[in-house]
N, C-alpha and C. Protein backbone atom coordinates (compact mmCIF):
# COMPACT_ATOMS: atom_id res chain seq x y z
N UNK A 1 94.65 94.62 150.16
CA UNK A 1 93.77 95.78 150.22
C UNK A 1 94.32 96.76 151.26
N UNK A 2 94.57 98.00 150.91
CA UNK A 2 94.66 98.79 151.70
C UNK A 2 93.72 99.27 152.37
N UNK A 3 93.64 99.35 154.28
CA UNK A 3 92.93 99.60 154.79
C UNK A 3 93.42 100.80 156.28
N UNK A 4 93.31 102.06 155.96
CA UNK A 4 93.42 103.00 156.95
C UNK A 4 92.52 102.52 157.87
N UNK A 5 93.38 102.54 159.10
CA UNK A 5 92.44 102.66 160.39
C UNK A 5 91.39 102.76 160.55
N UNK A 6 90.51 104.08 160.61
CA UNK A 6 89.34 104.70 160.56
C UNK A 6 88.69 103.95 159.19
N UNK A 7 89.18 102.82 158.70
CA UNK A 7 88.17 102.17 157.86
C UNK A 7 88.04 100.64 157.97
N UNK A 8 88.72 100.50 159.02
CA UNK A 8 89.10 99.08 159.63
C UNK A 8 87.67 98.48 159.74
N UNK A 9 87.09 97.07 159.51
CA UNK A 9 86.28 96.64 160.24
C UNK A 9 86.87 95.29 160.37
N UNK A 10 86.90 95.42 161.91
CA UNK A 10 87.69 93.86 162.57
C UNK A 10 86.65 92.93 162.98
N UNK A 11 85.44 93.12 163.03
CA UNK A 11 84.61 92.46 164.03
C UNK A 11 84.32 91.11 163.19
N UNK A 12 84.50 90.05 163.57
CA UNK A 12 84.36 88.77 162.58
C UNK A 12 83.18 88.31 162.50
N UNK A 13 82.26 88.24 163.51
CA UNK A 13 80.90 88.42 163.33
C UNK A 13 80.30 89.09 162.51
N UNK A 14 80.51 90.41 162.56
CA UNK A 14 80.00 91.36 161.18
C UNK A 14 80.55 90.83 159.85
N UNK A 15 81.84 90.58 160.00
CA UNK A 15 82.70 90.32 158.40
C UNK A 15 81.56 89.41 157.88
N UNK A 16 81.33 88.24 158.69
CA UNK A 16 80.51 87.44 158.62
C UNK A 16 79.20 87.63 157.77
N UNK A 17 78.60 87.91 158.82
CA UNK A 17 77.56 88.84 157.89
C UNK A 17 77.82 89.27 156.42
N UNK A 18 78.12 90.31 156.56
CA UNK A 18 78.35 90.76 155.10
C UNK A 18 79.12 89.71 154.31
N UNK A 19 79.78 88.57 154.20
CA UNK A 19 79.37 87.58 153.11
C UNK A 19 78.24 87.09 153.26
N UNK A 20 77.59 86.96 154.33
CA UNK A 20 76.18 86.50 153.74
C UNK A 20 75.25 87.62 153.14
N UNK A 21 75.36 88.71 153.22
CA UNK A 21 74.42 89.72 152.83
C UNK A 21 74.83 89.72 151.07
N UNK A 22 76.56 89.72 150.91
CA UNK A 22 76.54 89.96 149.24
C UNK A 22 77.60 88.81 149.12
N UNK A 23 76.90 87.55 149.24
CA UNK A 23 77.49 86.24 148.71
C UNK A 23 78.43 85.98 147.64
N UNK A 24 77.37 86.80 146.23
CA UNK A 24 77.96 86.79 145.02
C UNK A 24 79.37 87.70 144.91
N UNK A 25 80.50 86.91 144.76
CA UNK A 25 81.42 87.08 144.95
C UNK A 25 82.25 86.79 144.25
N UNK A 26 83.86 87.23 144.40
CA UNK A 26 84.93 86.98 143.17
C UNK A 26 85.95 85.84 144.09
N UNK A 27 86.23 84.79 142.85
CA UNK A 27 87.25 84.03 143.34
C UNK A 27 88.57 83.51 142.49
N UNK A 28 89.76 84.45 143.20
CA UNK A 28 90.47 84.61 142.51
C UNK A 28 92.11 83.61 142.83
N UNK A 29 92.44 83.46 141.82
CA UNK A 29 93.70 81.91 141.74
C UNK A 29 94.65 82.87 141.40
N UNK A 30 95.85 82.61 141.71
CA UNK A 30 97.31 83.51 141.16
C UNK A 30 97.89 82.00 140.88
N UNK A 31 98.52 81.82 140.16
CA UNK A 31 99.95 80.50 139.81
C UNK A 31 100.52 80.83 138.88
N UNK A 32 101.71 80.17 138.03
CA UNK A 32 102.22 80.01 137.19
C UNK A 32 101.79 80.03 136.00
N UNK A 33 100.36 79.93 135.98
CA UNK A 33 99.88 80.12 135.12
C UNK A 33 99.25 81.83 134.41
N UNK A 34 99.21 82.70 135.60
CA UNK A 34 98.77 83.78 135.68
C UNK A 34 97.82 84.32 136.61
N UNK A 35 97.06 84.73 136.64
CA UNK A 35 95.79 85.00 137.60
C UNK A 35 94.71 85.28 136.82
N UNK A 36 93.50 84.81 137.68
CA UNK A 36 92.20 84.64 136.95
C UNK A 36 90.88 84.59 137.92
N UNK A 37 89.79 85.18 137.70
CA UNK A 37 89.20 85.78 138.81
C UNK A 37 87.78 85.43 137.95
N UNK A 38 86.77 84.12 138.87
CA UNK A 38 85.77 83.29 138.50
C UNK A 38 84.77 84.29 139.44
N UNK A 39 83.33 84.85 139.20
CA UNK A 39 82.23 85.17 139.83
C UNK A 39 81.13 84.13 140.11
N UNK A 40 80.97 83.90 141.30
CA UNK A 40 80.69 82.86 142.04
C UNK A 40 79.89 82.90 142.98
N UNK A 41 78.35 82.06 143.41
CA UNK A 41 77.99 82.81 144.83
C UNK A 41 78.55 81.71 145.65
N UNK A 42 78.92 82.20 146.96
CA UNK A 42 79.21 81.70 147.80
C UNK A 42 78.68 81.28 149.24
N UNK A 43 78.54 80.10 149.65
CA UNK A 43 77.76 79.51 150.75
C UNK A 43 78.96 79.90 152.12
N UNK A 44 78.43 80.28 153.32
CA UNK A 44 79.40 80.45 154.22
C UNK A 44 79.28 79.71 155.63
N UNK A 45 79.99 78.81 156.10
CA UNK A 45 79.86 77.67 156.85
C UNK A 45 80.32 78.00 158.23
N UNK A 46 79.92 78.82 158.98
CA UNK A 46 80.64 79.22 160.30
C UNK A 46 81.57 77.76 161.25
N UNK A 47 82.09 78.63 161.58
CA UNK A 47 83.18 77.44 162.90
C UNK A 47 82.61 77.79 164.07
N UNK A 48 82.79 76.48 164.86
CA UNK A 48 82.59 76.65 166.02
C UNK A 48 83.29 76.64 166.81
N UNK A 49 85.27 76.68 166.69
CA UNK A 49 86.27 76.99 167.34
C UNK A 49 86.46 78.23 167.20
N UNK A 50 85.94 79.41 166.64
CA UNK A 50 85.95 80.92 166.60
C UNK A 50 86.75 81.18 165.51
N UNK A 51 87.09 80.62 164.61
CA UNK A 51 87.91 81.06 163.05
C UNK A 51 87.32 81.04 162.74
N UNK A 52 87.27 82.14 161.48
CA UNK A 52 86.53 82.68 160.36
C UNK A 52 85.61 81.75 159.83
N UNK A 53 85.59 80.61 159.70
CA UNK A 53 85.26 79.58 158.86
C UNK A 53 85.18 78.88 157.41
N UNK A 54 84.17 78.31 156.79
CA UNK A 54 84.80 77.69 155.55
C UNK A 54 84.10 78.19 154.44
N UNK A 55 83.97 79.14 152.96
CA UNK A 55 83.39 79.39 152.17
C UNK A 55 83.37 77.95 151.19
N UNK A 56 82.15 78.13 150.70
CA UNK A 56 82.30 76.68 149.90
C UNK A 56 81.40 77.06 148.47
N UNK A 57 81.82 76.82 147.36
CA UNK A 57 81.16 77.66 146.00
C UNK A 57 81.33 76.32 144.96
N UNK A 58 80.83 76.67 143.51
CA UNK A 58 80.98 75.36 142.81
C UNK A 58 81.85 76.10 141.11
N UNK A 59 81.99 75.83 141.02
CA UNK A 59 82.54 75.87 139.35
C UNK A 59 82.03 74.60 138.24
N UNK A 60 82.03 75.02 136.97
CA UNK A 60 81.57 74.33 136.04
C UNK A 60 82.50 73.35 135.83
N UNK A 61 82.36 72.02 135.35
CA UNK A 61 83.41 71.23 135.44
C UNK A 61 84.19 71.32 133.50
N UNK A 62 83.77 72.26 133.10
CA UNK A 62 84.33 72.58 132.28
C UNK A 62 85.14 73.47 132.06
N UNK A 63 85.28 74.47 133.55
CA UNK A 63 86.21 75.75 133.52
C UNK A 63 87.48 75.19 134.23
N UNK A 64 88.24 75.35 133.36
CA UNK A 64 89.85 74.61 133.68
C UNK A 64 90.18 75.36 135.04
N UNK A 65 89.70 76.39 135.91
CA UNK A 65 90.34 76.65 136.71
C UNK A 65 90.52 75.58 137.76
N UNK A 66 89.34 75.02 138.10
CA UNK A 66 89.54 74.23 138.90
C UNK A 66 90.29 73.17 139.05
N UNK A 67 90.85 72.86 138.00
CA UNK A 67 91.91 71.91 138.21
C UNK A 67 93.37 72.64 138.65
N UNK A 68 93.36 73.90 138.32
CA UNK A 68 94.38 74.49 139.05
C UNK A 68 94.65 74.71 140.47
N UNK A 69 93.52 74.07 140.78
CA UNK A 69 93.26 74.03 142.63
C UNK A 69 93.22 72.95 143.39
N UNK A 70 93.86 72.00 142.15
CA UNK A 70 94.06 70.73 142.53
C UNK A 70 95.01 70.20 143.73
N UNK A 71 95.84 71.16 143.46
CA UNK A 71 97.11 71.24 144.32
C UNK A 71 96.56 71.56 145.77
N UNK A 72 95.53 72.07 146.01
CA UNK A 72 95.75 73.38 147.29
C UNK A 72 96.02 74.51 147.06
N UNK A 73 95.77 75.26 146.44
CA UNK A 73 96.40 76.51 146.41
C UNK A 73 95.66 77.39 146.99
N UNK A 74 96.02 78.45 147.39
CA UNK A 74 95.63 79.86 148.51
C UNK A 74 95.10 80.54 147.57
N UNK A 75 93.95 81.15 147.99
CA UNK A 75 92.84 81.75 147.00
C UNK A 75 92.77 83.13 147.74
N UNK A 76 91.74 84.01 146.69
CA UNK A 76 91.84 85.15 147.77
C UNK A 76 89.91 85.04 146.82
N UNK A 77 88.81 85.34 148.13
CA UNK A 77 87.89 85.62 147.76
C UNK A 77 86.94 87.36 148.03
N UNK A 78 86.40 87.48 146.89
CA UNK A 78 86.46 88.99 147.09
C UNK A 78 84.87 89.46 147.29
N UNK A 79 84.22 89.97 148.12
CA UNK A 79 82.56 90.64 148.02
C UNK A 79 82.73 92.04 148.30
N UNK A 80 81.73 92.16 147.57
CA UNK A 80 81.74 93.64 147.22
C UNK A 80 80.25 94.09 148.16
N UNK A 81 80.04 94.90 148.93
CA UNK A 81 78.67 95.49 149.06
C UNK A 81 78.71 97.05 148.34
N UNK A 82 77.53 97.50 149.10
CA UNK A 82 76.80 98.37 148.67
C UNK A 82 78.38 99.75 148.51
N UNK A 83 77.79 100.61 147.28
CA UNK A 83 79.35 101.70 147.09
C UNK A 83 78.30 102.97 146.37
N UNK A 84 78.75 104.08 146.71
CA UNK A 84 78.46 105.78 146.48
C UNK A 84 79.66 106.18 146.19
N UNK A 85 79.62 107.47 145.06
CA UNK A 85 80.14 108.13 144.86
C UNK A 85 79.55 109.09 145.63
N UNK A 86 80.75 110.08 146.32
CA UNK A 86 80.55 111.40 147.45
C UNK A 86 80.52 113.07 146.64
N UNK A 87 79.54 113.01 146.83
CA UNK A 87 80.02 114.69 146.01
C UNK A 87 80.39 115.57 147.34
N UNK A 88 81.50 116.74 146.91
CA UNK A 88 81.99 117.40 147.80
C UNK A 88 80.92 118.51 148.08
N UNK A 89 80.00 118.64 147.68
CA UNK A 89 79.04 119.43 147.42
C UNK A 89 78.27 119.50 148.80
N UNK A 90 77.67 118.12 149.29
CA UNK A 90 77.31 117.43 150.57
C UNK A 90 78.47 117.89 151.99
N UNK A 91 79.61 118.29 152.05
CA UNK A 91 79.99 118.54 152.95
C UNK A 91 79.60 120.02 153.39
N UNK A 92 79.11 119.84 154.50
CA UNK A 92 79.02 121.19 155.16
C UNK A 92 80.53 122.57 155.03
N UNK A 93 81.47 121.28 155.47
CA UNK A 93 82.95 122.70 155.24
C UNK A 93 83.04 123.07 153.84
N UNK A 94 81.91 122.92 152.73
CA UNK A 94 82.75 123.16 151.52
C UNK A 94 82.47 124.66 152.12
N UNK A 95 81.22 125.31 152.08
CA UNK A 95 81.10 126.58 152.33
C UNK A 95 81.67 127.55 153.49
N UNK A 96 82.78 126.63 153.89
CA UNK A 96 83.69 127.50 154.59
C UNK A 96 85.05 127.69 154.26
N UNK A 97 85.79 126.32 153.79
CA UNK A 97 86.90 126.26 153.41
C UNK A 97 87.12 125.85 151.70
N UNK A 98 86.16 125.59 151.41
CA UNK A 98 86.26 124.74 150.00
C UNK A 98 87.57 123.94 149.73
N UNK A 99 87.98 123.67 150.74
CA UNK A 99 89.23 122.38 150.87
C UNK A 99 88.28 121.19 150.80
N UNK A 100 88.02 120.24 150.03
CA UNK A 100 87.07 119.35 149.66
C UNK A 100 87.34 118.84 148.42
N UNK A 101 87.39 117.48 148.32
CA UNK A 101 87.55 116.92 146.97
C UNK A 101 86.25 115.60 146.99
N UNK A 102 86.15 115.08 145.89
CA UNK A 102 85.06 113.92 145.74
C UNK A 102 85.32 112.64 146.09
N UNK A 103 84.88 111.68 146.72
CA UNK A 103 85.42 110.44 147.03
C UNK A 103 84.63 109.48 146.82
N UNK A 104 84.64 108.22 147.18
CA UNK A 104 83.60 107.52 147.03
C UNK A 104 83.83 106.13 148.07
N UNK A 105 82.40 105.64 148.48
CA UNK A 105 81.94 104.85 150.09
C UNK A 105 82.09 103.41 149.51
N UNK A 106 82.44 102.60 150.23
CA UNK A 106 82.11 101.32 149.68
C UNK A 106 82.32 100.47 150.79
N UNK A 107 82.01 98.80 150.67
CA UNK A 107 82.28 98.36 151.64
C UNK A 107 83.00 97.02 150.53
N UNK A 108 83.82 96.52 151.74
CA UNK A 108 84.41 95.09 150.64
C UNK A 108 85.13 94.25 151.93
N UNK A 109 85.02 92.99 151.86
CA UNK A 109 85.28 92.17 152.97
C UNK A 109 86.57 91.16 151.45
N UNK A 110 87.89 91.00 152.20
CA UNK A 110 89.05 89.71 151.72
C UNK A 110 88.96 88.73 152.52
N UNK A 111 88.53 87.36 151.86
CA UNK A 111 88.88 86.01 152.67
C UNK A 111 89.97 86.07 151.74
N UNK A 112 91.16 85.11 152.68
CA UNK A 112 92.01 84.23 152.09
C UNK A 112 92.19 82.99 152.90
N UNK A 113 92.53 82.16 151.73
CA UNK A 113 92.24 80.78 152.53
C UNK A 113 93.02 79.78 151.39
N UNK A 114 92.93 78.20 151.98
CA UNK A 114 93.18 77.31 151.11
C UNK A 114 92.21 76.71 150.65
N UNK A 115 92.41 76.36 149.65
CA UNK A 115 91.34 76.09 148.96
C UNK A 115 91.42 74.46 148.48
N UNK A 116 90.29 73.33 148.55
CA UNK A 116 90.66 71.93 148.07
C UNK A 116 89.22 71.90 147.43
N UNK A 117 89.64 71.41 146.13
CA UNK A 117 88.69 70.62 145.11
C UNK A 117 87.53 69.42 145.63
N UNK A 118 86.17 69.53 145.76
CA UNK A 118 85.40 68.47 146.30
C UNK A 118 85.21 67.98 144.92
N UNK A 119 84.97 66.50 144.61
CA UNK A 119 84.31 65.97 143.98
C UNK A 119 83.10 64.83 144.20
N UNK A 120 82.79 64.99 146.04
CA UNK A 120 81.81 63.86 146.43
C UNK A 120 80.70 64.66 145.98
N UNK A 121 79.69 63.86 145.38
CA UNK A 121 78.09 63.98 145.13
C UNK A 121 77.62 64.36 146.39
N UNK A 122 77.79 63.41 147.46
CA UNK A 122 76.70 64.03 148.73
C UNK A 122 76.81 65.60 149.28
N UNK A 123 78.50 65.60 149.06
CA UNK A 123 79.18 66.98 149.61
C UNK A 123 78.35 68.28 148.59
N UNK A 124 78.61 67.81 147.21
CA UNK A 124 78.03 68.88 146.23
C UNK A 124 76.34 69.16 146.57
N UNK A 125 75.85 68.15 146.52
CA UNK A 125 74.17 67.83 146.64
C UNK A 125 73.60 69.03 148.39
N UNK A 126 74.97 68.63 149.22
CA UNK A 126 74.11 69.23 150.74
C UNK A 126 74.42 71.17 150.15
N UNK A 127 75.61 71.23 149.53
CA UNK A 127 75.98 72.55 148.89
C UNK A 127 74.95 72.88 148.45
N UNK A 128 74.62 72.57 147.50
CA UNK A 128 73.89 72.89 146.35
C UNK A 128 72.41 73.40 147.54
N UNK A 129 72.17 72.40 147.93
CA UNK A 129 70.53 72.53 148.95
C UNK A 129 70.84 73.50 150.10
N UNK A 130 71.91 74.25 150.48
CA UNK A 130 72.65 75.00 151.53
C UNK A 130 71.98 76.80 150.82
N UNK A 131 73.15 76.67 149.68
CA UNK A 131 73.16 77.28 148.82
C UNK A 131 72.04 78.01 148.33
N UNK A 132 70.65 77.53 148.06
CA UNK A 132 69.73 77.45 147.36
C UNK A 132 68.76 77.82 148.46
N UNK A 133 68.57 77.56 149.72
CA UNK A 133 67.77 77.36 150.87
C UNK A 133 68.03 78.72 151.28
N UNK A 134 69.56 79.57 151.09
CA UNK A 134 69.65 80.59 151.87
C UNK A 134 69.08 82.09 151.24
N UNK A 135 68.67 81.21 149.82
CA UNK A 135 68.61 82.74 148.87
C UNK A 135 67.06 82.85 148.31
N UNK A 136 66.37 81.28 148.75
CA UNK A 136 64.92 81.08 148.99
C UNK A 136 64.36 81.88 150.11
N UNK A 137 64.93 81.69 151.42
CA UNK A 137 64.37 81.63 152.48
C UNK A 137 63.10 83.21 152.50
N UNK A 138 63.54 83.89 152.16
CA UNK A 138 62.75 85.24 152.20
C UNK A 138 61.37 85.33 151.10
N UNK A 139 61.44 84.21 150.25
CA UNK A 139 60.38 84.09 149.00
C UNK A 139 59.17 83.45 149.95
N UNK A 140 57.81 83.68 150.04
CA UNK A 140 56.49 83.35 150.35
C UNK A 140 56.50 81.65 149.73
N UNK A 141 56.49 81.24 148.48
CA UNK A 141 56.78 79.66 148.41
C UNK A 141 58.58 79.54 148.04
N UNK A 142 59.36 79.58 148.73
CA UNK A 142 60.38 79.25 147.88
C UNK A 142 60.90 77.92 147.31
N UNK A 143 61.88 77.40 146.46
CA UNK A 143 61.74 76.62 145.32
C UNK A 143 63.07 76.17 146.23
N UNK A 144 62.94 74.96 146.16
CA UNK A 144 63.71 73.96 146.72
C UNK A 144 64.80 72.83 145.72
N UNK A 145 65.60 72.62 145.50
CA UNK A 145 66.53 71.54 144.69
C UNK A 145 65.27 70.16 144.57
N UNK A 146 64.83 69.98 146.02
CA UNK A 146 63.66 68.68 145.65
C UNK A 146 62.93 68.93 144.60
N UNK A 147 62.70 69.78 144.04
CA UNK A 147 61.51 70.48 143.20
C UNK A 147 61.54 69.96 141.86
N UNK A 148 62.82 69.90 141.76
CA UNK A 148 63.18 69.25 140.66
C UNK A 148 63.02 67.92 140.44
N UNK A 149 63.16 67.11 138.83
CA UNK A 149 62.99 65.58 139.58
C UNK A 149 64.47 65.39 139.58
N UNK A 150 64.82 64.11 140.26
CA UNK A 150 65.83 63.75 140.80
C UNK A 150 67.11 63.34 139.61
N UNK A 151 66.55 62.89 138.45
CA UNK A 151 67.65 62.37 138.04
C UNK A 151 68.12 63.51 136.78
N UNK A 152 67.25 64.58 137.17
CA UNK A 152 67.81 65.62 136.52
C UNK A 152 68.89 66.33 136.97
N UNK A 153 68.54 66.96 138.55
CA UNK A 153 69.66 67.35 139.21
C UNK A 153 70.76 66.61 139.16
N UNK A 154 70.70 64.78 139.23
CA UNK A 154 72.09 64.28 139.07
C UNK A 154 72.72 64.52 137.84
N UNK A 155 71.89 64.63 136.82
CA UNK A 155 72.65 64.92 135.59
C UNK A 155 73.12 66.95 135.68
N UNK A 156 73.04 67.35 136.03
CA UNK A 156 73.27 68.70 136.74
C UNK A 156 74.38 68.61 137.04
N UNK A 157 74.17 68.19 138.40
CA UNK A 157 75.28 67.88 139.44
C UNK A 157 76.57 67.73 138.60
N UNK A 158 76.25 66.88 137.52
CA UNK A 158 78.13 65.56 136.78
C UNK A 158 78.38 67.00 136.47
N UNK A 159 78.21 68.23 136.06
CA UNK A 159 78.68 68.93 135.27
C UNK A 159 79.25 70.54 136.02
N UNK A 160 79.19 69.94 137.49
CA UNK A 160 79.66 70.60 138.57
C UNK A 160 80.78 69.92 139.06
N UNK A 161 81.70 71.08 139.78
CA UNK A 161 82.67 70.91 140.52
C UNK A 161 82.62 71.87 142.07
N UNK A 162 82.86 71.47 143.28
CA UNK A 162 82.43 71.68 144.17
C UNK A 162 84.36 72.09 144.79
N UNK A 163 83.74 73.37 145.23
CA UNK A 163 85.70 74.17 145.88
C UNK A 163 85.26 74.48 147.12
N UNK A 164 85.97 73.91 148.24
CA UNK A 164 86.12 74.55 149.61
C UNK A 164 87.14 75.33 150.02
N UNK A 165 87.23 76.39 150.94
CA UNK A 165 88.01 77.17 151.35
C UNK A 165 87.74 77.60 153.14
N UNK A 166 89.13 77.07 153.27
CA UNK A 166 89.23 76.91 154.73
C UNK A 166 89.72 78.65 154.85
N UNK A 167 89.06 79.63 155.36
CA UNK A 167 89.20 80.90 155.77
C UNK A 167 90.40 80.81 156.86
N UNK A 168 91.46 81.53 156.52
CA UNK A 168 92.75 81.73 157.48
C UNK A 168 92.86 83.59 157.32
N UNK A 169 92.48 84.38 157.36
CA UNK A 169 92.28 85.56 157.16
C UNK A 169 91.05 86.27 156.57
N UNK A 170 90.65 86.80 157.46
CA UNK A 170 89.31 88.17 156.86
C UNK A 170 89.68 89.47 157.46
N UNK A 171 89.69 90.12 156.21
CA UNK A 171 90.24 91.42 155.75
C UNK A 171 89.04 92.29 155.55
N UNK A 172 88.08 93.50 156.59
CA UNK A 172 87.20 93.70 156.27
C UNK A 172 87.73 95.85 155.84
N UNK A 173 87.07 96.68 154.86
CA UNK A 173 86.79 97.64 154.95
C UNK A 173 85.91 98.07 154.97
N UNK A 174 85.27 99.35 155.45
CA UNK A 174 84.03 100.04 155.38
C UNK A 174 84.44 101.54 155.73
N UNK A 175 84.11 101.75 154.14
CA UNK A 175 84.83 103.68 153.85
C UNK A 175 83.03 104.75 153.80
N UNK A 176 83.04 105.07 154.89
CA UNK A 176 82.25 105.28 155.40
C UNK A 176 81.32 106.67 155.65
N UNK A 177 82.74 107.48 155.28
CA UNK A 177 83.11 108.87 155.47
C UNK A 177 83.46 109.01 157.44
N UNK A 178 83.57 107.80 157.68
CA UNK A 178 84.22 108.07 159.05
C UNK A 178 85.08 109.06 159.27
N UNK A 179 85.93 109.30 158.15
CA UNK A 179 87.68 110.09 158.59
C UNK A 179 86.76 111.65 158.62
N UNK A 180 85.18 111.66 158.49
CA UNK A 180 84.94 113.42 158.32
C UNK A 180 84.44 113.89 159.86
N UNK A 181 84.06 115.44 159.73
CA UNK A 181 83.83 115.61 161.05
C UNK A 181 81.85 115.08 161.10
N UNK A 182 80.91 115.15 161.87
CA UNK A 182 79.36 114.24 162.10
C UNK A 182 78.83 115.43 161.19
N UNK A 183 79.01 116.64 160.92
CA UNK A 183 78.30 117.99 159.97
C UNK A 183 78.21 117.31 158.61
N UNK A 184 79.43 116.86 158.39
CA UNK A 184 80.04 116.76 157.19
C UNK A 184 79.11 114.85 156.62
N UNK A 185 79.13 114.13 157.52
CA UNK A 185 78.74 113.12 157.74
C UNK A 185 77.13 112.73 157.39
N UNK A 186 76.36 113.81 158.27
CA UNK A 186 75.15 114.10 158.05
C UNK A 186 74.91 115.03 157.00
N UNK A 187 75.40 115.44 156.12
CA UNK A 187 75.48 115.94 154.94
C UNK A 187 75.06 114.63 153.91
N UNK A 188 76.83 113.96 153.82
CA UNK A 188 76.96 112.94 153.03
C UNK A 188 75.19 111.94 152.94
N UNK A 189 75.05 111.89 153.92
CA UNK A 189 73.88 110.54 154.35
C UNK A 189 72.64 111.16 153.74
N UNK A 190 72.22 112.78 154.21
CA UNK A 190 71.07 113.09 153.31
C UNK A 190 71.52 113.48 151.86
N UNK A 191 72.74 113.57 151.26
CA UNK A 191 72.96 113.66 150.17
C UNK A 191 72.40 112.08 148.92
N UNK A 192 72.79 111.02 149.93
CA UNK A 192 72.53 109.64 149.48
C UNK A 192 71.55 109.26 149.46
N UNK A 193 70.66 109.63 150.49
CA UNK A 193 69.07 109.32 151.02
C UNK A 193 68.32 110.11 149.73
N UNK A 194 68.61 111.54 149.16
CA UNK A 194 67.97 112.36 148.25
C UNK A 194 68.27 111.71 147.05
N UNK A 195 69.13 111.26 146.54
CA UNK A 195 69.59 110.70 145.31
C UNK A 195 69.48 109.37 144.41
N UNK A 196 69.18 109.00 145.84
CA UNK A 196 68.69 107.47 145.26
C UNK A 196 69.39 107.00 144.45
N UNK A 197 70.05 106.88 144.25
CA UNK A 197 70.62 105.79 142.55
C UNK A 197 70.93 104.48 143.41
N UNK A 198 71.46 103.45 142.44
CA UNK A 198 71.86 102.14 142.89
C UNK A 198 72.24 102.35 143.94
N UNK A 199 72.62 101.49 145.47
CA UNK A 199 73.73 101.32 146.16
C UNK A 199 73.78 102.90 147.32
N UNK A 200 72.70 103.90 146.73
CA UNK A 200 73.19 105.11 147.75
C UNK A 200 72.45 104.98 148.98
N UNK A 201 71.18 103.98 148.89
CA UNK A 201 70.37 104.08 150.50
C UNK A 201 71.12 103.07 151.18
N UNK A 202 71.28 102.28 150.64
CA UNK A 202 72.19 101.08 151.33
C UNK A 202 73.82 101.54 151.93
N UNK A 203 74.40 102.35 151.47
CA UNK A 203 75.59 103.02 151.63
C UNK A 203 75.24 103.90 152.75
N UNK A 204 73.51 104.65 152.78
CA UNK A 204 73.41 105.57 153.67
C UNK A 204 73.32 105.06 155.27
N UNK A 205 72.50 103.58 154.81
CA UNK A 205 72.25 103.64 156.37
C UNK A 205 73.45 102.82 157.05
N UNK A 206 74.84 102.92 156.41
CA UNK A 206 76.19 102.18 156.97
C UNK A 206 76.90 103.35 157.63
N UNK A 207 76.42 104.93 157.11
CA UNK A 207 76.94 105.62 157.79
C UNK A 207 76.50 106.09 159.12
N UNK A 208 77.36 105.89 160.19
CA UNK A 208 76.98 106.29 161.27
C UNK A 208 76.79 107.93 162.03
């Protein structure tokens, strides 16, 4: 991913964050075989030696990718947050210079990492209840894996495959309209705030 300066976000704490904010995520394999890119949510396991830490997601045990990860192979995982299209319209300099073209905001965080195939039940089972607990937590009763009866989930479970990824790089952007001058900026933000569509209030309040 290309990332200009002024769109850098290094802070690993934040990167952090934002996989947990937009979990649902892309996970993508390159080999000999070609490349192929599975949508996946993803659980995120912090370290406590200060590296990035470990994403951990499941695949169907019927999607052949995972056996392509049998080996170890280096994955690249992809989240997407909140994204605007910019109308040039919103910049204050159009009405001075009309040097202005249209762009568009987004944010997107790259893990890369290695990646190893789980196949223990307990390992899948604490996933699965990890997983499930983090996307409950905000629901008034939320719905728990116990909820279920038990020998259903195990029959569940056989038909899962469980992928860890040891994070050795996070690659964060956030296009922000940073590179403009604060006129131009505070333009963009009430342009997003007025418009509402998908993704534009969420985009607004990233701009600073």
């Amino acid at each position: 991913m290309h990332v200009p300066s002024h769109f850098l976000e290094s802070d690993q704490a934040q990167l952090q964050q934002y996989i947990r904010d937009y979990g649902f995520g892309l996970l993508i394999l390159a080999d000999a075989e070609g490349i192929e890119a599975n949508h996946v949510p993803f659980h995120l396991v912090p370290s406590d030696g200060g590296t990035p830490g470990v994403l951990q997601c499941h695949l169907a045990r019927s999607n052949p990718a995972w056996r392509r990860l049998e080996t170890g192979a280096r994955v690249l995982a992809v989240f997407q947050g909140p994204d605007a299209y910019v109308s040039p319209s919103w910049y204050a300099t159009k009405a001075e210079t009309g040097k202005v073209v249209p762009t568009w905001n987004y944010l997107a965080v790259h893990a890369e990492g290695q990646a190893r195939v789980v196949q223990d039940p307990e390992w899948l089972q604490r996933h699965l209840n990890q997983l499930t607990n983090q996307h409950e937590a905000e629901r008034t009763e939320p719905w728990s894996v116990a909820d279920a009866p038990e020998d259903y989930i195990e029959r569940m479970m056989q038909g899962l495959v469980g992928i860890e990824i040891r994070i050795d790089k996070l690659t964060g952007k956030l296009k922000a309209s940073q590179n403009q001058p604060e006129r131009n900026r505070e333009g963009v933000k009430a342009g997003l705030e007025e418009r509402d569509q998908s993704g534009d209030r969420a985009m607004a309040k990233l701009i600073g």
